[in-house]
N, C-alpha and C. Protein backbone atom coordinates (compact mmCIF):
# COMPACT_ATOMS: atom_id res chain seq x y z
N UNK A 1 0.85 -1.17 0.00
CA UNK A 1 0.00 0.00 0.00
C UNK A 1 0.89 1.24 0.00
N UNK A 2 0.72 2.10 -1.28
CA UNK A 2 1.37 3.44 -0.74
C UNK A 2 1.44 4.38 0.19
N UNK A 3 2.40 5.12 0.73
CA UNK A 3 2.52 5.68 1.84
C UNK A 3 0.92 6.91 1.96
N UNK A 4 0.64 7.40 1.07
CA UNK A 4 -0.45 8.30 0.76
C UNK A 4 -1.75 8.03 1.07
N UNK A 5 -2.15 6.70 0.45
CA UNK A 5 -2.99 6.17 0.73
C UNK A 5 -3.26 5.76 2.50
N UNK A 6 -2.16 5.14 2.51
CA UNK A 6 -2.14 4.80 3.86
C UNK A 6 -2.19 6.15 5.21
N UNK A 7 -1.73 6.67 5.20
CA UNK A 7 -1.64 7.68 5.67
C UNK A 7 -3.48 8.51 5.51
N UNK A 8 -4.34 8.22 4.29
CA UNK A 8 -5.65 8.27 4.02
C UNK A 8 -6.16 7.72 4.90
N UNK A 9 -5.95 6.42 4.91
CA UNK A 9 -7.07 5.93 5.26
C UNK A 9 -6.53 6.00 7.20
N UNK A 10 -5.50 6.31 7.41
CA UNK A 10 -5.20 6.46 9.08
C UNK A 10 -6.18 7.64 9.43
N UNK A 11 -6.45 8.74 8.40
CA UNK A 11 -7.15 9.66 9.01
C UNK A 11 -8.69 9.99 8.57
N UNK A 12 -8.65 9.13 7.92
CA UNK A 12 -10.44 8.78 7.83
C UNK A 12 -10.87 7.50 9.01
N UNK A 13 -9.52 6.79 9.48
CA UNK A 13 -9.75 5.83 10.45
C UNK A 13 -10.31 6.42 12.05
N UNK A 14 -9.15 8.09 12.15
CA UNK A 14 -8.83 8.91 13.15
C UNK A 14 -10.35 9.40 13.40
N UNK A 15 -10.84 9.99 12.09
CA UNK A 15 -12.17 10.89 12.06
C UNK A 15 -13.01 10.15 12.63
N UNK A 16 -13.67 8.54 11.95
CA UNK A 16 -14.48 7.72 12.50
C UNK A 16 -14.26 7.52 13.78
N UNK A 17 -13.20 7.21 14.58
CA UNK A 17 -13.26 6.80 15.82
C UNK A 17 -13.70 7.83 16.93
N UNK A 18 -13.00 9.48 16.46
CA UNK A 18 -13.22 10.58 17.10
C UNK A 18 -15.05 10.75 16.87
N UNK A 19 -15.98 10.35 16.16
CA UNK A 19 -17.11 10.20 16.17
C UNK A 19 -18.03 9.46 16.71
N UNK A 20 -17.20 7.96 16.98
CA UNK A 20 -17.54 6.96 17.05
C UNK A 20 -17.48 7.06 18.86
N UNK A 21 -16.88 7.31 19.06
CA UNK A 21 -16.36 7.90 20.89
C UNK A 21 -17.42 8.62 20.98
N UNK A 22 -17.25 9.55 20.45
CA UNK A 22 -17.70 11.10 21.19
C UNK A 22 -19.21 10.54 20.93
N UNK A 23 -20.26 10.26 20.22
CA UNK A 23 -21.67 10.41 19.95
C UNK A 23 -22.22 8.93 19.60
N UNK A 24 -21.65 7.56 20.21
CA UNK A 24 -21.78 6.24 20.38
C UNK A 24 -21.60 5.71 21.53
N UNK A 25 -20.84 6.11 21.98
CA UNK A 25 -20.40 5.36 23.54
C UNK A 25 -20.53 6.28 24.43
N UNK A 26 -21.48 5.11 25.27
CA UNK A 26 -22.56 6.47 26.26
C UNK A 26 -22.30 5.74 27.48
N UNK A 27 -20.81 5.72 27.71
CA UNK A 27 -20.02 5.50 29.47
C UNK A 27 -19.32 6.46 29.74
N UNK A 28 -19.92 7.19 30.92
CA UNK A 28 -19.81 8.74 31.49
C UNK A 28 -18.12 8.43 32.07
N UNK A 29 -17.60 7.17 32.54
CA UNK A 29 -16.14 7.18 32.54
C UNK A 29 -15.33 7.49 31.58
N UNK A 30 -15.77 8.02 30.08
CA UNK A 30 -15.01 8.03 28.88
C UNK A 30 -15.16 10.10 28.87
N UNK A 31 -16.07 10.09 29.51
CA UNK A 31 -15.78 11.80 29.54
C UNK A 31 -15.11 12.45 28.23
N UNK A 32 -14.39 13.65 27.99
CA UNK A 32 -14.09 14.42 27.07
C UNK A 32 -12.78 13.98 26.71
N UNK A 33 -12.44 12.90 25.43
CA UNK A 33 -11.13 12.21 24.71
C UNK A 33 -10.78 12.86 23.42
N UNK A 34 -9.85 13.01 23.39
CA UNK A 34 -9.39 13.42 22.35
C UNK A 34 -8.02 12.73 21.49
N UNK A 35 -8.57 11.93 20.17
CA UNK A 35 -7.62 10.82 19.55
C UNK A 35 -6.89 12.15 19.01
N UNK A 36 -5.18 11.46 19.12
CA UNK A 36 -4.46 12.78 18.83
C UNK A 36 -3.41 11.93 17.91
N UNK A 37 -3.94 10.76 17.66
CA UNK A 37 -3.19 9.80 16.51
C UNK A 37 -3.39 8.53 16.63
N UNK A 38 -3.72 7.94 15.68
CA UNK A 38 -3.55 6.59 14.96
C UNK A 38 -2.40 5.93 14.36
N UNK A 39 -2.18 4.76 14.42
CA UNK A 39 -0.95 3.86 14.00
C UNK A 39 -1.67 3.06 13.38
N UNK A 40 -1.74 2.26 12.00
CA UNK A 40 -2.13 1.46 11.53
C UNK A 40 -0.95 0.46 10.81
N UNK A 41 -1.43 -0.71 11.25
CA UNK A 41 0.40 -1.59 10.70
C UNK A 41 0.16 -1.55 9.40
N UNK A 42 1.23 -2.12 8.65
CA UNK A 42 1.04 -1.86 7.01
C UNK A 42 0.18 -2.95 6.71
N UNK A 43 0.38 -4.64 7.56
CA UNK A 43 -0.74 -5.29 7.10
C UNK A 43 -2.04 -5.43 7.13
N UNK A 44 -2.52 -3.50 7.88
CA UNK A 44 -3.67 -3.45 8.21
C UNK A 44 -4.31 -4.33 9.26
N UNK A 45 -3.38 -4.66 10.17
CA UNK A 45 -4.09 -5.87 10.92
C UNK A 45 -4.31 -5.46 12.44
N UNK A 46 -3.06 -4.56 12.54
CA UNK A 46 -3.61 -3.67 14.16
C UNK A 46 -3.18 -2.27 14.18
N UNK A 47 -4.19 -1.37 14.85
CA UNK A 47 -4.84 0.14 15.25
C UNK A 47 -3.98 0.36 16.56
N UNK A 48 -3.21 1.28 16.34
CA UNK A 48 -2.67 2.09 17.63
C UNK A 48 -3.47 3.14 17.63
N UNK A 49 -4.25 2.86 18.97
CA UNK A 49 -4.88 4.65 18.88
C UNK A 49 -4.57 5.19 20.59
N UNK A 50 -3.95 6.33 20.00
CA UNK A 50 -3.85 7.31 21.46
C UNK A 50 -4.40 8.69 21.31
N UNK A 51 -4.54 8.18 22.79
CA UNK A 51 -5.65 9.45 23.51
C UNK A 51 -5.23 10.08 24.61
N UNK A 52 -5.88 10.93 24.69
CA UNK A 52 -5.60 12.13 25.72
C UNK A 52 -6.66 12.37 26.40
N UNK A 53 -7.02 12.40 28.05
CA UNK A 53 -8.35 12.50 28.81
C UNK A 53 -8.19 13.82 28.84
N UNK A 54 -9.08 14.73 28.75
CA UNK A 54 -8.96 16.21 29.61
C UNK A 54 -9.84 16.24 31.09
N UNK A 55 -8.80 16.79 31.76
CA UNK A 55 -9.56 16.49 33.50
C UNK A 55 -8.10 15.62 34.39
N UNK A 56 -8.84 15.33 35.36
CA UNK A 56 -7.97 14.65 36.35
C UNK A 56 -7.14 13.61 35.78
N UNK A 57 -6.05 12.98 36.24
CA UNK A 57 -5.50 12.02 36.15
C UNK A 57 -5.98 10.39 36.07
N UNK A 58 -6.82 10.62 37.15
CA UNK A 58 -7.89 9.26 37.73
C UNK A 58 -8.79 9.06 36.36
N UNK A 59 -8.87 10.34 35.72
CA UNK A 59 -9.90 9.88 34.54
C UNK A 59 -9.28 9.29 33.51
N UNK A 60 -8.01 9.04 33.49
CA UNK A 60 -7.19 8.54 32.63
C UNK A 60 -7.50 7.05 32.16
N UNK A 61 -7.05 6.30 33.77
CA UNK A 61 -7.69 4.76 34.44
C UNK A 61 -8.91 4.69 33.71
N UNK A 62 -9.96 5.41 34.13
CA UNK A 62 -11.05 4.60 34.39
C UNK A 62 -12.01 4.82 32.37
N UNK A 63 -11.29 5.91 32.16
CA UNK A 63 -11.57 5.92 30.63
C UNK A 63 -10.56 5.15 29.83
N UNK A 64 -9.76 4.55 29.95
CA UNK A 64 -9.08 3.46 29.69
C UNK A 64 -9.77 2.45 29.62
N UNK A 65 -9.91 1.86 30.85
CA UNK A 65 -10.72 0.80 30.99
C UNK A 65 -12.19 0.78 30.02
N UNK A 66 -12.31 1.78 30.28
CA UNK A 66 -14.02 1.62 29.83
C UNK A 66 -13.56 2.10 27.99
N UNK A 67 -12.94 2.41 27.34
CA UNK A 67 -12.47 1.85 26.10
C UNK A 67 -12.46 0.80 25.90
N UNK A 68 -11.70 0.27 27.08
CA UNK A 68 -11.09 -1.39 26.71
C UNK A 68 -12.23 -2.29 26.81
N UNK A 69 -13.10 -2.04 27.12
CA UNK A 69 -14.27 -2.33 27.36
C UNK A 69 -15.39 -2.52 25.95
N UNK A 70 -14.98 -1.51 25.46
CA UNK A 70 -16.07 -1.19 24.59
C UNK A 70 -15.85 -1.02 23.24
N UNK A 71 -14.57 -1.83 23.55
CA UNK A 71 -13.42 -2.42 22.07
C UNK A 71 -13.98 -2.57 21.11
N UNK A 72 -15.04 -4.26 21.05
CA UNK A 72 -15.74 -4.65 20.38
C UNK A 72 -16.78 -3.94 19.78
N UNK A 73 -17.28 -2.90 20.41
CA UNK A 73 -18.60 -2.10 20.22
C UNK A 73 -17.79 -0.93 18.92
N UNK A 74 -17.10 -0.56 19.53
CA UNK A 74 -15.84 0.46 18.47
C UNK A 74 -15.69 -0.67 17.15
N UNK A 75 -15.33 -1.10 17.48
CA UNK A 75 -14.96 -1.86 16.12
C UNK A 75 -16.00 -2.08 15.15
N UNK A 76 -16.96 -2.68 15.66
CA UNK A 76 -18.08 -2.91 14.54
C UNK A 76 -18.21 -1.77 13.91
N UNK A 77 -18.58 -1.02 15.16
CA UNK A 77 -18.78 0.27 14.60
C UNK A 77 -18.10 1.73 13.40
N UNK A 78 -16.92 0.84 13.67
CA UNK A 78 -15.59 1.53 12.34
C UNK A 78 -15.81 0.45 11.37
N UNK A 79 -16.06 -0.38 11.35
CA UNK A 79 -16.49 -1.67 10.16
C UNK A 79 -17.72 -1.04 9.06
N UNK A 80 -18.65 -0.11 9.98
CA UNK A 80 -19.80 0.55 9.43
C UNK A 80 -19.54 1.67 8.48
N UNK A 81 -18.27 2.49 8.96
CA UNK A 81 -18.14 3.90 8.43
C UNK A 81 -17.00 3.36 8.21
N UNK A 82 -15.88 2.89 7.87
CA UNK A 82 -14.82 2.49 7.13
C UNK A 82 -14.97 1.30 6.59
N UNK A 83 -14.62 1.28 4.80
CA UNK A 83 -14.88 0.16 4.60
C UNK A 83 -13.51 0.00 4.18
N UNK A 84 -13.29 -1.64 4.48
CA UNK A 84 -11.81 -2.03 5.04
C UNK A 84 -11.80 -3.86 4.56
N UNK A 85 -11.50 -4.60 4.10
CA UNK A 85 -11.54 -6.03 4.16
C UNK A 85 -11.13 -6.72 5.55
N UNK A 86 -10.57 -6.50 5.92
CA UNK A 86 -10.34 -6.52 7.15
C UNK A 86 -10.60 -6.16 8.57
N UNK A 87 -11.10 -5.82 9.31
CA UNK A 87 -10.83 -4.49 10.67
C UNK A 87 -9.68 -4.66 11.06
N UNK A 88 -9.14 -4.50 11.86
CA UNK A 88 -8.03 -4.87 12.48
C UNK A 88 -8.16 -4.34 13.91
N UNK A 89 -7.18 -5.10 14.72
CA UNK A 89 -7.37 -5.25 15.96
C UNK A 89 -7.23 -3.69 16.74
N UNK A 90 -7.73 -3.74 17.74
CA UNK A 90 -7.87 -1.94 17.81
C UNK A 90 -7.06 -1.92 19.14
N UNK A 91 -5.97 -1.28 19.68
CA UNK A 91 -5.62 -0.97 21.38
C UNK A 91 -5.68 0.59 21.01
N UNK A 92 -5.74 0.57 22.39
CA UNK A 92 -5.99 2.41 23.48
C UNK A 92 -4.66 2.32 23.58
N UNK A 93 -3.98 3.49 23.57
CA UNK A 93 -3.25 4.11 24.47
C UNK A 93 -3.02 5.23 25.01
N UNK A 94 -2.65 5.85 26.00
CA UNK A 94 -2.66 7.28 26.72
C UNK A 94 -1.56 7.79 25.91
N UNK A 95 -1.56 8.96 25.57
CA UNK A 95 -0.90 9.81 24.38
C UNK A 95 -0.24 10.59 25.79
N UNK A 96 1.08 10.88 26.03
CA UNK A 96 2.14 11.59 26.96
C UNK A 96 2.90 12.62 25.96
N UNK A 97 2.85 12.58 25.10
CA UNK A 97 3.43 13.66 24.28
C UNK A 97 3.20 15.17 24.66
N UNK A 98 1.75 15.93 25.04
CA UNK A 98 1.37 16.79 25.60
C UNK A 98 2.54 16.77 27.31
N UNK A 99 2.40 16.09 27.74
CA UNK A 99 3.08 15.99 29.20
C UNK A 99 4.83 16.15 28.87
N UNK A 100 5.22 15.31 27.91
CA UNK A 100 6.46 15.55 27.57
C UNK A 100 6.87 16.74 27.13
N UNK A 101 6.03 17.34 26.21
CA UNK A 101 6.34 18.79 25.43
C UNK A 101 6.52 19.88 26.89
N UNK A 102 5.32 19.56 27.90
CA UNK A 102 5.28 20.83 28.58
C UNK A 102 6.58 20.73 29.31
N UNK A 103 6.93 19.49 29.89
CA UNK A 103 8.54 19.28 30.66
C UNK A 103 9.41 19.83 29.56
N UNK A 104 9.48 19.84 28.27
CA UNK A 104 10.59 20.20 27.15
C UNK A 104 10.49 22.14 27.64
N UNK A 105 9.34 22.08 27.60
CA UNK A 105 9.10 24.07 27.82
C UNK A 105 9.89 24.25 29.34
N UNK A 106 9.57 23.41 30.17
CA UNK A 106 10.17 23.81 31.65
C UNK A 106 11.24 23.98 31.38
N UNK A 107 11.90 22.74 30.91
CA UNK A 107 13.36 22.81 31.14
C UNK A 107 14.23 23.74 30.20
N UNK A 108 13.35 24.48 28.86
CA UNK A 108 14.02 25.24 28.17
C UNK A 108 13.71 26.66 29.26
N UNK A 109 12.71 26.93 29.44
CA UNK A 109 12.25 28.33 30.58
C UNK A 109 13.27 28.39 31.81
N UNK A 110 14.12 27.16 31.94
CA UNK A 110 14.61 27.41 33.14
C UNK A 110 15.94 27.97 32.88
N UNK A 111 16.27 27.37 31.73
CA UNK A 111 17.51 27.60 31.09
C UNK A 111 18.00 28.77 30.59
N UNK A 112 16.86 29.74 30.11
CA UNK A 112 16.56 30.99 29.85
C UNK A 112 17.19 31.85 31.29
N UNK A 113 16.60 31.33 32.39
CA UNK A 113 16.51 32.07 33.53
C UNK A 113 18.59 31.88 34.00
C-alpha cells in the first residue's frame, strides 16, 4: 500500500473513531477524549490509537478501561463507516506527548533564567 494512501485511510480511520467515541459510547467514565493519533500496521491488521483525557488524572484509568471495554462495540462500529476487508485489531493508548512537550518548555524556561 502506498505511503499516501495509507496515511488516508489512518485519518479517515482517526475521524471515524473521534465520532464513534464522542456520539456512540454512552459510558460517562469516557468523559471528554481526544484521539491525537492513529498507528495502523502496514498489514492493516492492528490500530494504535492514542488518547488524551482532559480532566484529572484518575480519569485517565477509568476511561481506559471503559475503552477497553467497549473495544468490540468500536470496532463494529468503524467496520460501518470504514470500509476495510479486514478491521483490524484496535488498542488504546494514553498519548504523553502533551506531558512531555510541557517538561521540554520547563526545562528550556529554566535555562533561559
Amino acid at each position: 500500500m502506498s505511503t499516501v494512501k495509507h496515511e488516508r485511510l489512518e485519518a479517515q480511520i482517526q475521524k471515524a473513531l473521534s465520532e464513534i467515541i464522542m456520539r456512540e459510547v454512552k459510558d460517562p467514565n469516557v468523559g471528554f477524549v481526544t484521539i491525537t493519533e492513529v498507528e495502523l500496521t502496514r498489514d492493516l491488521s492492528f490500530l494504535k490509537v492514542y488518547i488524551h483525557f482532559l480532566g484529572a488524572d484518575n480519569r485517565e484509568s477509568a476511561g481506559l478501561k471503559s475503552l477497553d471495554k467497549a473495544k468490540g462495540f468500536i470496532r463494529t462500529e468503524l467496520g460501518k463507516k470504514v470500509s476495510m476487508r479486514k478491521l483490524p485489531e484496535i488498542s488504546f493508548h494514553i498519548d504523553e506527548s502533551m506531558e512531555y512537550g510541557q517538561h521540554i518548555e520547563d526545562l528550556l524556561g529554566s535555562l533561559k533564567k
